[in-house]
N, C-alpha and C. Protein backbone atom coordinates (compact mmCIF):
# COMPACT_ATOMS: atom_id res chain seq x y z
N UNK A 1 0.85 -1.19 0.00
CA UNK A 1 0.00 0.00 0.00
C UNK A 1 0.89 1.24 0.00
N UNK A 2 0.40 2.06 -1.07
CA UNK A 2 0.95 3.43 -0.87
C UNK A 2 -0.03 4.52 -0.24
N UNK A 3 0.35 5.48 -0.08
CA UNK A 3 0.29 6.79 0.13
C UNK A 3 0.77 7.77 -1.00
N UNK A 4 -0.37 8.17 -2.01
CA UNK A 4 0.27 8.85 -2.71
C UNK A 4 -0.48 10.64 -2.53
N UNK A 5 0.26 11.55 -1.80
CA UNK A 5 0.07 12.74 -1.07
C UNK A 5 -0.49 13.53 -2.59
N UNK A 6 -1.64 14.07 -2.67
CA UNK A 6 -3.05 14.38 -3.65
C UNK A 6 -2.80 16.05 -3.68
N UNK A 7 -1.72 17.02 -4.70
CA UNK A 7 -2.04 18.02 -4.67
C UNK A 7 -2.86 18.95 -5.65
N UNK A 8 -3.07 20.15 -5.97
CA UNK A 8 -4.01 20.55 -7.00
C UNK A 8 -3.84 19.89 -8.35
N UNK A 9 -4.82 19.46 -9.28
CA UNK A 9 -5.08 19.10 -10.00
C UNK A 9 -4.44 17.82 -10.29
N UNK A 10 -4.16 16.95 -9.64
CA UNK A 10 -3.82 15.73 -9.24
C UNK A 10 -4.94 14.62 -10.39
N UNK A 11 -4.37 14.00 -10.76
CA UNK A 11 -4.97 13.20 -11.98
C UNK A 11 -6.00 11.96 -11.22
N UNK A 12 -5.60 11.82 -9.85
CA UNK A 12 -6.96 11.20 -9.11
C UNK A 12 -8.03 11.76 -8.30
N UNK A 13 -7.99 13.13 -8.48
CA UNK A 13 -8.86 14.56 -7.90
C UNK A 13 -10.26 13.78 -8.24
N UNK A 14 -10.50 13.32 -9.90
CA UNK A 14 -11.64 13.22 -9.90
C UNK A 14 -12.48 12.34 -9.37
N UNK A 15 -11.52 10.82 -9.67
CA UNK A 15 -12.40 9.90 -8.79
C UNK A 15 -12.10 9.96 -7.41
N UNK A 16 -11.12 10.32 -6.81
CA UNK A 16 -11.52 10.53 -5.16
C UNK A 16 -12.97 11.64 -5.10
N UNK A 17 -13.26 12.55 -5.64
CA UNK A 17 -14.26 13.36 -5.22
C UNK A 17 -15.25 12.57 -5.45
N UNK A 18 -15.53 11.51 -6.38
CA UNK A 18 -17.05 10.61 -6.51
C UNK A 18 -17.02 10.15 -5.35
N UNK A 19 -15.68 9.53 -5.07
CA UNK A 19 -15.62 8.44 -3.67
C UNK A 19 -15.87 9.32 -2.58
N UNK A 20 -15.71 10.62 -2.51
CA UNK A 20 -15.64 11.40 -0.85
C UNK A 20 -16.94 11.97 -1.22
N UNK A 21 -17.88 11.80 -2.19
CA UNK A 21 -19.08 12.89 -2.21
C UNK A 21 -20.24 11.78 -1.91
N UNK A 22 -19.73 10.37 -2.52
CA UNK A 22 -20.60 9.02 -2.40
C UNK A 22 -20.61 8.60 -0.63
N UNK A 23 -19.43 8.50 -0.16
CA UNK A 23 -19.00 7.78 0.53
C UNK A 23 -19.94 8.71 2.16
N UNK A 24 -20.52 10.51 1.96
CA UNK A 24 -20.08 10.91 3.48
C UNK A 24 -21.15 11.58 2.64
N UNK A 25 -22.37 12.00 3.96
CA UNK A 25 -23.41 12.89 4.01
C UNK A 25 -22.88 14.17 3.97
N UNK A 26 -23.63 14.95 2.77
CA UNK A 26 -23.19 16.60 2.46
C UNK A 26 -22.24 17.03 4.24
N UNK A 27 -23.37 16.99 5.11
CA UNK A 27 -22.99 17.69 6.37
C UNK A 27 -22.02 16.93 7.36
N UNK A 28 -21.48 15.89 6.49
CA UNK A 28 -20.61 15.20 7.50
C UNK A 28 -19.20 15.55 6.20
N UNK A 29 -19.30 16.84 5.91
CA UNK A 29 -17.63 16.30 5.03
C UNK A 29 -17.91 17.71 4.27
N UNK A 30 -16.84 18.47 3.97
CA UNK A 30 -16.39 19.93 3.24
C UNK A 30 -16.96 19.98 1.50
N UNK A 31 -17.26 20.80 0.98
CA UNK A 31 -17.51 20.64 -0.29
C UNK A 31 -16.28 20.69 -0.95
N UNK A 32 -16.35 19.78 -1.74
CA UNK A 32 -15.35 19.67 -2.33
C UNK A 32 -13.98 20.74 -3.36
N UNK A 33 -14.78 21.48 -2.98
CA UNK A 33 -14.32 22.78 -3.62
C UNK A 33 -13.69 23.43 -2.48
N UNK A 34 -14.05 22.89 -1.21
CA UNK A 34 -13.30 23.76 0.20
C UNK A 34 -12.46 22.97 0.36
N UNK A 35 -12.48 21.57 0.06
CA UNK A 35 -11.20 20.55 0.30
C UNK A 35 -9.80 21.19 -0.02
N UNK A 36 -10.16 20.81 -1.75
CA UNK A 36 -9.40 21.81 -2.60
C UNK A 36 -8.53 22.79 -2.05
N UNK A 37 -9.11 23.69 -1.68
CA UNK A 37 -8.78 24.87 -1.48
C UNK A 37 -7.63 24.66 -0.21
N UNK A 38 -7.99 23.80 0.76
CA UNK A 38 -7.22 23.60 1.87
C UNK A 38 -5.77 22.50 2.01
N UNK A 39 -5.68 21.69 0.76
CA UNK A 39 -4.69 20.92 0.44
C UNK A 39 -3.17 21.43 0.33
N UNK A 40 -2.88 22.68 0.34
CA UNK A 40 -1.90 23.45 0.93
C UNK A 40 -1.30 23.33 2.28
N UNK A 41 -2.12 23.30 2.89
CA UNK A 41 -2.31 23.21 4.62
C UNK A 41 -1.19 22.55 4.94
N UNK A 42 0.17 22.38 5.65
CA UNK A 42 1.04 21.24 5.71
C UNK A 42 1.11 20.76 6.52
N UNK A 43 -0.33 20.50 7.52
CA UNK A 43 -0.85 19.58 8.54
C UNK A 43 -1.67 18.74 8.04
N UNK A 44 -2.44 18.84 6.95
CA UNK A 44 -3.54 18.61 6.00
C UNK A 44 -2.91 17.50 5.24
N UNK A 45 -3.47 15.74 4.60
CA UNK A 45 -2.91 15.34 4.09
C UNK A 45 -4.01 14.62 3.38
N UNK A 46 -3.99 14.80 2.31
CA UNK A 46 -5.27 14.00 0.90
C UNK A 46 -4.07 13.06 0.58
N UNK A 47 -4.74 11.42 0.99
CA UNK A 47 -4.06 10.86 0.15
C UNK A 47 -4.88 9.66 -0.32
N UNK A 48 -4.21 9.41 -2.09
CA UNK A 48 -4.59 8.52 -2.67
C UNK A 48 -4.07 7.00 -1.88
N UNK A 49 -4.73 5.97 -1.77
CA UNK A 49 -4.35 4.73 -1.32
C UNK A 49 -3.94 4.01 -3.12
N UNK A 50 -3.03 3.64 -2.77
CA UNK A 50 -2.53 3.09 -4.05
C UNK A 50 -1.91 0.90 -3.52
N UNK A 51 -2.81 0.51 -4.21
CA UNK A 51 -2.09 -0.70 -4.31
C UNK A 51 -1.97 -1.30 -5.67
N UNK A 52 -0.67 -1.96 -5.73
CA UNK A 52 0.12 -2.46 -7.36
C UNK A 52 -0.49 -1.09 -8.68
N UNK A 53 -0.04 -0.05 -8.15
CA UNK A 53 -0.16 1.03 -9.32
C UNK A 53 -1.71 1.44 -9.31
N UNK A 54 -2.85 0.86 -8.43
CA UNK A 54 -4.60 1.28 -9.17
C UNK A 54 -4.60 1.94 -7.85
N UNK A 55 -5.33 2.79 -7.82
CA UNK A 55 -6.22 3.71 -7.05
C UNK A 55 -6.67 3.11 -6.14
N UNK A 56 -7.22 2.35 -5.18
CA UNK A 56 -8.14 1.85 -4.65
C UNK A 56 -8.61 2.25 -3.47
N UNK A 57 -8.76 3.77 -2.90
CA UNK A 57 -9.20 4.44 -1.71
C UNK A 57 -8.54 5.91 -1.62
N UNK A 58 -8.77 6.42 -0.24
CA UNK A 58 -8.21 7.73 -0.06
C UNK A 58 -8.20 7.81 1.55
N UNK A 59 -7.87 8.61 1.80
CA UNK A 59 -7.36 8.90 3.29
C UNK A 59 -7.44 10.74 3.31
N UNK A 60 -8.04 11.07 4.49
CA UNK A 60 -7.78 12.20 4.87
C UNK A 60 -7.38 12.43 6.12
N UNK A 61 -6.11 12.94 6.86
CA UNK A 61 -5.54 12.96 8.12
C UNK A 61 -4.83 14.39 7.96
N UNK A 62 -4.69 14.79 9.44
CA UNK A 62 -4.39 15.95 9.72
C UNK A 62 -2.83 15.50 10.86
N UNK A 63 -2.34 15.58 10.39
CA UNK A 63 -1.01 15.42 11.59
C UNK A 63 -0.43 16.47 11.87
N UNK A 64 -0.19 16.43 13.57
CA UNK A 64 0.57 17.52 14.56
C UNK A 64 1.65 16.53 15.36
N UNK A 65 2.22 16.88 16.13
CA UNK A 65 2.45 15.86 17.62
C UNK A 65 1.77 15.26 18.17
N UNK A 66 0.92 16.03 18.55
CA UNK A 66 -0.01 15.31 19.65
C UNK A 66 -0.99 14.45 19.13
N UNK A 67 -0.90 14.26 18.14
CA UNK A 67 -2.20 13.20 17.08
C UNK A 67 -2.23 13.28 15.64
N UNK A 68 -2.62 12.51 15.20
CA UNK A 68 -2.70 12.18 13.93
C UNK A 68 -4.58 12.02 14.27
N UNK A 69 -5.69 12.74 13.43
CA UNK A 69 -6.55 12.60 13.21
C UNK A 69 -7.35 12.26 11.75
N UNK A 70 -7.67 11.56 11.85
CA UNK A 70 -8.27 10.92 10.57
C UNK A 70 -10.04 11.43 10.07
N UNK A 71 -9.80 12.75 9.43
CA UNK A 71 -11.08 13.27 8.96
C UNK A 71 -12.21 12.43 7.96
N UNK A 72 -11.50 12.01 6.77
CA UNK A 72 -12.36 11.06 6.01
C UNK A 72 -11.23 9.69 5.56
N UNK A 73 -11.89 8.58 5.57
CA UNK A 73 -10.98 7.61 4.93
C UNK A 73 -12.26 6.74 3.92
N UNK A 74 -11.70 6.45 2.91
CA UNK A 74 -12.66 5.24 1.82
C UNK A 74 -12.29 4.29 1.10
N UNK A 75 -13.00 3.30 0.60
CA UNK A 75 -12.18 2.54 -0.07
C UNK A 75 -13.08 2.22 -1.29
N UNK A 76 -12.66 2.38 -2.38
CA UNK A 76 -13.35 2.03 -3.69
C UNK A 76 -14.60 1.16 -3.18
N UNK A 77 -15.65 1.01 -3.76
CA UNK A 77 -17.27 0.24 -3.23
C UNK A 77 -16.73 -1.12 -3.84
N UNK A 78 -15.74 -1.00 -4.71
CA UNK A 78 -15.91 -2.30 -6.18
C UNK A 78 -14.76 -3.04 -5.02
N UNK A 79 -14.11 -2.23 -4.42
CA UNK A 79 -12.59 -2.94 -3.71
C UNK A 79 -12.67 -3.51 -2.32
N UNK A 80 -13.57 -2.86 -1.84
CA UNK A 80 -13.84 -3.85 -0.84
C UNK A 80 -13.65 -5.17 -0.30
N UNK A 81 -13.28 -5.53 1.07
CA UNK A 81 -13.01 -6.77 0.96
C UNK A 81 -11.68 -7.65 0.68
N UNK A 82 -10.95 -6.72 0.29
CA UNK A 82 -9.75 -7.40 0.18
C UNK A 82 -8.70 -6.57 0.84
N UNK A 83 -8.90 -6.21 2.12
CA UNK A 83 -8.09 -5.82 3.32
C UNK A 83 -6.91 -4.64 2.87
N UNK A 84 -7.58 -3.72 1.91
CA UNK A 84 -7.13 -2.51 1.29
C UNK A 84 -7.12 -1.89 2.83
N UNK A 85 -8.48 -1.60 3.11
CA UNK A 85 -8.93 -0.67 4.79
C UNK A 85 -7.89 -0.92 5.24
N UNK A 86 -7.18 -2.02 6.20
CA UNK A 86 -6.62 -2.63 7.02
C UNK A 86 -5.21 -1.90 6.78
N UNK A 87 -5.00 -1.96 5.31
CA UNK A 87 -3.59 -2.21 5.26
C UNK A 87 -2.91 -0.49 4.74
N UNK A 88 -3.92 0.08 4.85
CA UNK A 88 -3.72 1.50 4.97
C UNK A 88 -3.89 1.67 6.52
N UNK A 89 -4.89 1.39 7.18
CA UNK A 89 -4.34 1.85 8.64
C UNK A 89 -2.97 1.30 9.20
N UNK A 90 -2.44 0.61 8.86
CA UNK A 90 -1.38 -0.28 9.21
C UNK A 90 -0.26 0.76 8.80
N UNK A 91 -0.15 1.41 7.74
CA UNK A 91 0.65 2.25 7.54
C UNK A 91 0.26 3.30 7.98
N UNK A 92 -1.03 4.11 8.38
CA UNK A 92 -1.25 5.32 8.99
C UNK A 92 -0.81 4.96 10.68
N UNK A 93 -0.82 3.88 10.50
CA UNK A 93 -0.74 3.68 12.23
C UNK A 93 1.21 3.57 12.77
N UNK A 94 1.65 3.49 11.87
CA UNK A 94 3.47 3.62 11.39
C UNK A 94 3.86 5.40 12.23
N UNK A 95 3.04 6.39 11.95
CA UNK A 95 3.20 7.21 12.04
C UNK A 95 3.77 7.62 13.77
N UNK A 96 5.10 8.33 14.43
CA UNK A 96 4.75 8.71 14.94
C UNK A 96 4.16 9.12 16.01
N UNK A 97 3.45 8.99 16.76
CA UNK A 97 1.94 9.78 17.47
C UNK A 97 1.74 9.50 18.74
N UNK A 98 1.62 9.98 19.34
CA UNK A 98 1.25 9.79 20.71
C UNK A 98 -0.55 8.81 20.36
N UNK A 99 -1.14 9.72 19.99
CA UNK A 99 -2.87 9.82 19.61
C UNK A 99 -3.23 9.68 18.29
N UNK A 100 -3.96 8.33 17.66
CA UNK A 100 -4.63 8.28 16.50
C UNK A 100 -6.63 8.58 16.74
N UNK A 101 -6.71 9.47 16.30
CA UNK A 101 -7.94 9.69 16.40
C UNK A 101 -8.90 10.17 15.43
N UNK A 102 -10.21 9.29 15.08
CA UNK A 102 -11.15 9.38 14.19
C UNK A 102 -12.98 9.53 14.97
N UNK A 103 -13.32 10.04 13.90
CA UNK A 103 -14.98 10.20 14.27
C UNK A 103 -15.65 9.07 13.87
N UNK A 104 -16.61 8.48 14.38
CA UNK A 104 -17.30 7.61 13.92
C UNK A 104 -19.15 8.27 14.23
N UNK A 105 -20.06 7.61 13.47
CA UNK A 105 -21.67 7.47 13.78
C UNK A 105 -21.58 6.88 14.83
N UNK A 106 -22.85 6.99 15.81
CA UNK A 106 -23.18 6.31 16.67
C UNK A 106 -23.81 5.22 16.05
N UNK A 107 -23.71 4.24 16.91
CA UNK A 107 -24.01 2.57 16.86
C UNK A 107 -25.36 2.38 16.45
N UNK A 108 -26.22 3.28 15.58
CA UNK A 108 -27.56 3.02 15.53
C UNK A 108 -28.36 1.83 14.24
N UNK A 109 -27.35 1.84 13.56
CA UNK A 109 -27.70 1.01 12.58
C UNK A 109 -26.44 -0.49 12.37
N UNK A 110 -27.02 -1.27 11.26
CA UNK A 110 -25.87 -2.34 11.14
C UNK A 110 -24.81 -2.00 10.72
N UNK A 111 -24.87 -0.75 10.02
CA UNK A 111 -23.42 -0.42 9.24
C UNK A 111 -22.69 0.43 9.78
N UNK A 112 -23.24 1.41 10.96
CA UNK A 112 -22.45 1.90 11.84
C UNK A 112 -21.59 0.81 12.68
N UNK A 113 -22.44 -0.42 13.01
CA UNK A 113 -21.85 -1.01 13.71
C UNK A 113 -20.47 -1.79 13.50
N UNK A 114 -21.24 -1.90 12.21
CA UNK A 114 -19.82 -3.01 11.79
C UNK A 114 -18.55 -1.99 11.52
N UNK A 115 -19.15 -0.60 11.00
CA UNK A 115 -18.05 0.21 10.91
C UNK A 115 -16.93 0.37 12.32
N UNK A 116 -17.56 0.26 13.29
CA UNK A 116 -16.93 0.27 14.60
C UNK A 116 -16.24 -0.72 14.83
N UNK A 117 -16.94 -2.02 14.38
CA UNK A 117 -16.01 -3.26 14.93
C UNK A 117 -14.99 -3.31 13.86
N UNK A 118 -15.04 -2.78 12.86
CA UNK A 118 -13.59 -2.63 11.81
C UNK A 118 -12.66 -2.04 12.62
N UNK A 119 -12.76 -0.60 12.75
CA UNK A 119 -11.60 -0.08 13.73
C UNK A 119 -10.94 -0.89 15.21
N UNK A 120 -12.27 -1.24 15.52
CA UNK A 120 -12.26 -2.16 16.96
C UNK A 120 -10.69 -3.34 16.48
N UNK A 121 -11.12 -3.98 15.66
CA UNK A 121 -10.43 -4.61 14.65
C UNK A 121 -8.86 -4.32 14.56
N UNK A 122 -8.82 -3.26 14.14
CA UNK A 122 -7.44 -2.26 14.02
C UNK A 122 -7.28 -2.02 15.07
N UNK A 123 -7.65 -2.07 16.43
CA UNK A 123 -7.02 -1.75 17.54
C UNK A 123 -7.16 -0.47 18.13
N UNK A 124 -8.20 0.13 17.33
CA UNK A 124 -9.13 1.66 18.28
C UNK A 124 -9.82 1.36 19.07
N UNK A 125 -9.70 2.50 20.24
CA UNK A 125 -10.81 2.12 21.52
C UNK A 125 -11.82 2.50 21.10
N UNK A 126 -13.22 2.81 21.38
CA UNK A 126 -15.08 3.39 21.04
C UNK A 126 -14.22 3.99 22.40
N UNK A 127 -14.08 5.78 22.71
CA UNK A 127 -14.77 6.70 23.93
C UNK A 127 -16.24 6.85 23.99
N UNK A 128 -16.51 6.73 24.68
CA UNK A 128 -17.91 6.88 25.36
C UNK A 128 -18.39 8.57 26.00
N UNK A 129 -17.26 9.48 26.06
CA UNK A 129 -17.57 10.71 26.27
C UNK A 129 -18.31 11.24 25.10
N UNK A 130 -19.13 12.53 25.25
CA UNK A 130 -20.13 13.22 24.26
C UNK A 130 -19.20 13.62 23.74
N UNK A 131 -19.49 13.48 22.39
CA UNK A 131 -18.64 13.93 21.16
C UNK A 131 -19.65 14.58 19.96
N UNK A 132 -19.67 15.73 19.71
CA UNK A 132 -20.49 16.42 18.61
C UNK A 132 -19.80 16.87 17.73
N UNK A 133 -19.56 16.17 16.58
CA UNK A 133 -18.65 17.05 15.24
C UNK A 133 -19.31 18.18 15.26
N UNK A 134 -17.94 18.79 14.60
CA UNK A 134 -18.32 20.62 14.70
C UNK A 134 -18.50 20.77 13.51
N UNK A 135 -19.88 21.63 12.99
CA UNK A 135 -20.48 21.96 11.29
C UNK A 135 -19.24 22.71 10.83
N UNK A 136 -19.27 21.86 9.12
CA UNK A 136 -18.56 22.35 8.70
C UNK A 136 -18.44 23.54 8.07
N UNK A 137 -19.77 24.17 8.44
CA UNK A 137 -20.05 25.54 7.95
C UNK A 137 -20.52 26.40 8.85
N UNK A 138 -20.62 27.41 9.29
CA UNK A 138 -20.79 28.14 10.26
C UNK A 138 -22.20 28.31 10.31
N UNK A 139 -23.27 28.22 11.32
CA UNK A 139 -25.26 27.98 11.52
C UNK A 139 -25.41 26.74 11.44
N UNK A 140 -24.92 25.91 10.69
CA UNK A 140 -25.50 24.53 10.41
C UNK A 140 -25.11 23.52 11.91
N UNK A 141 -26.01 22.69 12.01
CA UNK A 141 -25.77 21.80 13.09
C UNK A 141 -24.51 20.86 13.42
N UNK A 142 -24.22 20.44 14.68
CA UNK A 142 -23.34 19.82 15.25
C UNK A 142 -24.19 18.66 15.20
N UNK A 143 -23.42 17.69 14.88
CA UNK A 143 -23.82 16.21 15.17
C UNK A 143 -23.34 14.95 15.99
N UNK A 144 -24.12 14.79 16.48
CA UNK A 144 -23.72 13.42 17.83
C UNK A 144 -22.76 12.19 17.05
N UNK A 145 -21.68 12.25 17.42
CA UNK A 145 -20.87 11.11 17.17
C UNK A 145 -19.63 10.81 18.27
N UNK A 146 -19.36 9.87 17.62
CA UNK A 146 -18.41 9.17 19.16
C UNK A 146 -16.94 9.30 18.56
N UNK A 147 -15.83 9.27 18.99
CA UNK A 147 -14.34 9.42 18.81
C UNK A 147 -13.75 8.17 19.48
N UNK A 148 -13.11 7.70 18.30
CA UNK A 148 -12.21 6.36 18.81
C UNK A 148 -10.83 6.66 18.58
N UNK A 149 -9.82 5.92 19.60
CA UNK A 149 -8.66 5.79 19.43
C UNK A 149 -8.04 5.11 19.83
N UNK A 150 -6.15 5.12 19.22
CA UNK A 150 -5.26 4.98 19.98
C UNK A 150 -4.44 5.50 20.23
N UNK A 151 -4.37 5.47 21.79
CA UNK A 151 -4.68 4.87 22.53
C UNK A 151 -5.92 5.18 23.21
N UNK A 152 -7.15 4.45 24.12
CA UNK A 152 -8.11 4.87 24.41
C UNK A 152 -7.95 6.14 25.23
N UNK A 153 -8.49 7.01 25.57
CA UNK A 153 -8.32 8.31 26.31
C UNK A 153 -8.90 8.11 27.42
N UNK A 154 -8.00 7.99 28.27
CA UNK A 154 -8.77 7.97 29.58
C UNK A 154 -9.30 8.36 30.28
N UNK A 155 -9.35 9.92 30.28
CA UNK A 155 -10.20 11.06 31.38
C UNK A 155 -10.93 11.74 30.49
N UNK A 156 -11.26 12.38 31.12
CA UNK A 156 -12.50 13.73 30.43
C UNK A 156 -11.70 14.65 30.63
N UNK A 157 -10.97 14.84 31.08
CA UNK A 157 -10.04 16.21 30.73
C UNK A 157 -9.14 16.49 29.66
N UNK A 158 -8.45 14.79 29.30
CA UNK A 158 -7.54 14.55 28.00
C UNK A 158 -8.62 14.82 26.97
N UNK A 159 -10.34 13.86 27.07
CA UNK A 159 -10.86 13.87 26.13
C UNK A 159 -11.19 15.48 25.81
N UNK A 160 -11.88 16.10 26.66
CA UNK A 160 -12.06 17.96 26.14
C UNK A 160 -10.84 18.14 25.66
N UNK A 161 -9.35 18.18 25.89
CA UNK A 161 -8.66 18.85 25.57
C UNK A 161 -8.67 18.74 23.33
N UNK A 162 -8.19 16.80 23.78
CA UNK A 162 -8.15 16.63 22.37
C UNK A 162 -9.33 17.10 21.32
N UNK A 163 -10.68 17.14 22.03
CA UNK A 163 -11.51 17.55 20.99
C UNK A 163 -11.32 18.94 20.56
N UNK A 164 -11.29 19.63 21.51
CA UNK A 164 -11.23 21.22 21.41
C UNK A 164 -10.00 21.17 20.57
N UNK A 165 -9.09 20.44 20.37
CA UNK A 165 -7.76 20.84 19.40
C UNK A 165 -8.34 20.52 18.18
N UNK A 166 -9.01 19.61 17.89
CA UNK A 166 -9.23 19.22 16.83
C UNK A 166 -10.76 20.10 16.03
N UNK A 167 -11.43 20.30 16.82
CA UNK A 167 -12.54 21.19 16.59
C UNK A 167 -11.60 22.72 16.13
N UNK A 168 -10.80 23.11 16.97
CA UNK A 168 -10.24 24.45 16.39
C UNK A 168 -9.42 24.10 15.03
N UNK A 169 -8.46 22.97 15.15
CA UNK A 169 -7.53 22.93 14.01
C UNK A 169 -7.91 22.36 12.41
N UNK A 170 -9.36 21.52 12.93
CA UNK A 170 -10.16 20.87 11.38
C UNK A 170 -10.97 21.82 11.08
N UNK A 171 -12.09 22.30 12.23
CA UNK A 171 -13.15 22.69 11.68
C UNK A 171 -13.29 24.19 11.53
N UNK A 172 -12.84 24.79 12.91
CA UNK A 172 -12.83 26.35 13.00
C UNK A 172 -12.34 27.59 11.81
N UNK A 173 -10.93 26.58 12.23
CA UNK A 173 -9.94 27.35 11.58
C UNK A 173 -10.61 27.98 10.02
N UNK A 174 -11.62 27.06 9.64
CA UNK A 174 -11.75 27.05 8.36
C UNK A 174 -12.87 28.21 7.94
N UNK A 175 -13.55 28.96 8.59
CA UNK A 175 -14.94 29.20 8.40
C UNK A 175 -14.69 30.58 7.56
C-alpha cells in the first residue's frame, strides 16, 4: 500500500471526489471545492491509497504531535473486501503519534456497527464521552458522534482537551 500525497489538479482529484461525495453525508464532510482549497495546509494530508499502481481508496488525516486525526478515509465500493482498509491503517498507524484519532456514527444502525467493529479490529478504543462534530459551515448543526482511538483516552479532561484541538484545528480554523 501506498500513500500517494493528492495536490491541486492531481490526476486522481476526480475519482476521489465521486468516492468522498458518495462515501459521506453533504454535512458530514467539506464541499469539495473547500477541500481543494485547503490541500496546501502542511498539517492537512489528501491521500490517494494506491495498491500495485490502481487507485483503490483515499485517506484524509491531519497530523501535529499530539495526534494524527483521521477526517475522512474510503475505499473504492468495487474494492472492498480485500483488506485494502486494514492495510492502509497499518501504515497510517506507522506514524509517529502519541494519539490516533477518528470520528465515527453512533451505533444506531448495522453499518455503523460493523463500521466500529472494523476499527475495533485495528485496535481503536469506542470513547464513550459526548462527542459532537463541529459543522462544517458556520449555523448549520453539530452532530452526535463518538471518537475512537489509539490509545483509548482515559479522562475527560484529555478527552475535552483533544476535541477542542481538533474542533479548532479541522473545523474552526476554516470558516
Amino acid at each position: 500500500m501506498i500513500f500517494v500525497r493528492i495536490e491541486q489538479e492531481h490526476p486522481y482529484l476526480d475519482t476521489i471526489r465521486i468516492w468522498y461525495e458518495e462515501s459521506f453525508p453533504a454535512n458530514e464532510r467539506r464541499s469539495f471545492t473547500n477541500l481543494r482549497r485547503i490541500l496546501s495546509c502542511p498539517d492537512m494530508h489528501l491521500c490517494g491509497l494506491v495498491e500495485q499502481g490502481q487507485l483503490v481508496g483515499f485517506i484524509v488525516y491531519w497530523q501535529w504531535p499530539e495526534l494524527v486525526f483521521v477526517e475522512h478515509f474510503a475505499i473504492d465500493p468495487s474494492q472492498r473486501g480485500q483488506r485494502f482498509g486494514q492495510r492502509a491503517l497499518d501504515k497510517l498507524l506507522a506514524i509517529d503519534s502519541r494519539y490516533f484519532i477518528l470520528e465515527v456514527e453512533l451505533p444506531q444502525d448495522d453499518i455503523s456497527r460493523r463500521r466500529i467493529q472494523f476499527y475495533e479490529r485495528q485496535g481503536f478504543h469506542l470513547n464513550l464521552f459526548n462527542y459532537n462534530q463541529p459543522p462544517y459551515q458556520p449555523g448549520m448543526p453539530e452532530i452526535p458522534m463518538h471518537l475512537m482511538s489509539i490509545p483509548a483516552i482515559e479522562n475527560p479532561e484529555a478527552f475535552t482537551e483533544l476535541s477542542a484541538l481538533i474542533e479548532a484545528r479541522v473545523y474552526n480554523r476554516f470558516y
